[in-house]
Protein backbone atom coordinates (compact mmCIF):
# COMPACT_ATOMS: atom_id res chain seq x y z
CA UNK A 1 0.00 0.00 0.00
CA UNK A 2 2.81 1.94 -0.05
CA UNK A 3 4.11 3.90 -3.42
CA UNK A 4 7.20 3.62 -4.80
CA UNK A 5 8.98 6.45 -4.54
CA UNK A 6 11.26 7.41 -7.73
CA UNK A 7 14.89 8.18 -7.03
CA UNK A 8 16.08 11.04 -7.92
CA UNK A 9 18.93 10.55 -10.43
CA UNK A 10 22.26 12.33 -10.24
CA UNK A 11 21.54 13.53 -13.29
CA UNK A 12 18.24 15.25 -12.43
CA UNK A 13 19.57 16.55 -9.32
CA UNK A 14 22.56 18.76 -11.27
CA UNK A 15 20.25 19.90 -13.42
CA UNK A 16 17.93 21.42 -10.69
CA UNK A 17 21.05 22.35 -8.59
CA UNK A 18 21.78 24.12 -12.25
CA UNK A 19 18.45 25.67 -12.77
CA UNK A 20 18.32 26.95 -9.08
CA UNK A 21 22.30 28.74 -9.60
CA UNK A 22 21.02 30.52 -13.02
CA UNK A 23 17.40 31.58 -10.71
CA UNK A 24 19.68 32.98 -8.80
CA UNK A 25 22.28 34.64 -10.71
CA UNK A 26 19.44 36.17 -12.52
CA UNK A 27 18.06 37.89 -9.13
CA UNK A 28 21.08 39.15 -8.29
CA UNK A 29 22.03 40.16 -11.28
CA UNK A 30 18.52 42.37 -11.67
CA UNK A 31 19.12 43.51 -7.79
CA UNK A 32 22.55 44.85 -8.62
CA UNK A 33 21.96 46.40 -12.21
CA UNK A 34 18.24 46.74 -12.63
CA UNK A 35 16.22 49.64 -12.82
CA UNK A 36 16.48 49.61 -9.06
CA UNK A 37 19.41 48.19 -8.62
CA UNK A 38 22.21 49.02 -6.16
CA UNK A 39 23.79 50.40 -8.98
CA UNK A 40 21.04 52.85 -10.01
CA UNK A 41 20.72 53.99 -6.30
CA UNK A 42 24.50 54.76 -5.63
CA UNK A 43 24.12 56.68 -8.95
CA UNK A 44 21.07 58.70 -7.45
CA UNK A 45 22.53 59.26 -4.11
CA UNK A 46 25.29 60.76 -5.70
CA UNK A 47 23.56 63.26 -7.63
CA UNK A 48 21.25 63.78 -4.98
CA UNK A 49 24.80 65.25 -3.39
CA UNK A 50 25.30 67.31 -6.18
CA UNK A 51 22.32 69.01 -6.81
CA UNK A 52 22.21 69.75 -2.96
CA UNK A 53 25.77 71.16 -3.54
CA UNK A 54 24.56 73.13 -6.39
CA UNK A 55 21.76 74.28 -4.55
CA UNK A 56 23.64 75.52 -1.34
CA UNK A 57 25.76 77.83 -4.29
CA UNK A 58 22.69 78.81 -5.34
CA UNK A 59 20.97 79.95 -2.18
CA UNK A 60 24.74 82.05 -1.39
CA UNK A 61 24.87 83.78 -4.74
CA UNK A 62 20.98 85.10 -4.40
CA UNK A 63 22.33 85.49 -0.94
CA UNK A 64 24.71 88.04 -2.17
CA UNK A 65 22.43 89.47 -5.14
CA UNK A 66 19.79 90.10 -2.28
CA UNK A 67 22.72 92.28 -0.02
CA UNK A 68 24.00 93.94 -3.32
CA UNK A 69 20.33 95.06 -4.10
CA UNK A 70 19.50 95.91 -0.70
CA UNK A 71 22.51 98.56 -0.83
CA UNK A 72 22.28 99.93 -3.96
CA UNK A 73 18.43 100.88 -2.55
CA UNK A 74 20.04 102.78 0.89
CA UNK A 75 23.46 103.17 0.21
CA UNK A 76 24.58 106.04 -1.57
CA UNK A 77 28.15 105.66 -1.23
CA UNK A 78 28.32 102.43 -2.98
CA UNK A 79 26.46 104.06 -5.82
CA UNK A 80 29.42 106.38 -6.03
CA UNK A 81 32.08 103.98 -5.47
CA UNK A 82 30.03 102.28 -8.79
CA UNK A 83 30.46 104.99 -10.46
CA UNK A 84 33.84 105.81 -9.95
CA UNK A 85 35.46 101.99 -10.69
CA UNK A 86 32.69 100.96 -13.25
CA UNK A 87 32.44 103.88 -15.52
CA UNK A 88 34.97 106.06 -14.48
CA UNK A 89 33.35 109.17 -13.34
CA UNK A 90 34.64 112.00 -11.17
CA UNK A 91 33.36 114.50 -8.81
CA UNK A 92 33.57 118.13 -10.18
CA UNK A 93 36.43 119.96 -10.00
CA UNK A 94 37.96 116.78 -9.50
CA UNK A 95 41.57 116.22 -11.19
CA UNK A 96 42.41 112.87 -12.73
CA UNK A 97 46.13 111.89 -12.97
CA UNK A 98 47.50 109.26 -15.55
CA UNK A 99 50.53 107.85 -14.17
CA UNK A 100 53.29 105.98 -16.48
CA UNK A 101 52.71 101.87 -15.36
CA UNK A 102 56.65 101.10 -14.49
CA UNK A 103 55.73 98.16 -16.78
CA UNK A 104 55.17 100.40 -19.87
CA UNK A 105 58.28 102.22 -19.04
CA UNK A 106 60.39 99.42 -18.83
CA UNK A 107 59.34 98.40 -21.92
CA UNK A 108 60.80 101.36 -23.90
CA UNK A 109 64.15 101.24 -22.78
């Protein structure tokens, strides 16, 4: 009343053993380079650091824009010291004096 059970040949059993390696392979394969893969998530992480870099720049250079506007609106010597390295104006009755750049001079001789 009992059944006989079937060995399993050695065969059979290598070939299972075989199927089961290449299952697995596969899944790790697809968990290291899939489309969410350890692979793909290092990758994000690291420009997840970059933008965040970026974005610290960013934040200081409207940082600075922001204190640049805010004193050209209440500071009227800035606006003068503007004026005077930018576009080269003077007060009146102001003198200007070119001097000779040593460089310049040393070049003639």
């Amino acid at each position: 009343m009992t059944s006989p059970r079937k060995s399993i040949t050695p065969g059979r059993k290598n070939l299972f053993t075989l199927c089961l390696l290449v299952v697995i392979v596969l899944m790790f394969a697809y968990a290291v380079f899939g489309s969410r893969g350890v692979l793909r998530i290092f990758q994000a992480e690291q420009q997840k650091q970059d933008l965040q870099q970026q974005l610290v720049e960013l934040q200081q250079q409207q940082q600075q824009l922001r204190n640049k506007i805010e004193r050209l609106q209440k500071d009227k010597t800035y606006w003068e010291q503007l004026a005077r390295t930018k576009l080269g104006m003077v007060r009146e009755g102001e003198l200007i004096y070119h001097l000779p750049d040593d460089d310049a001079e040393e070049k003639r001789q």
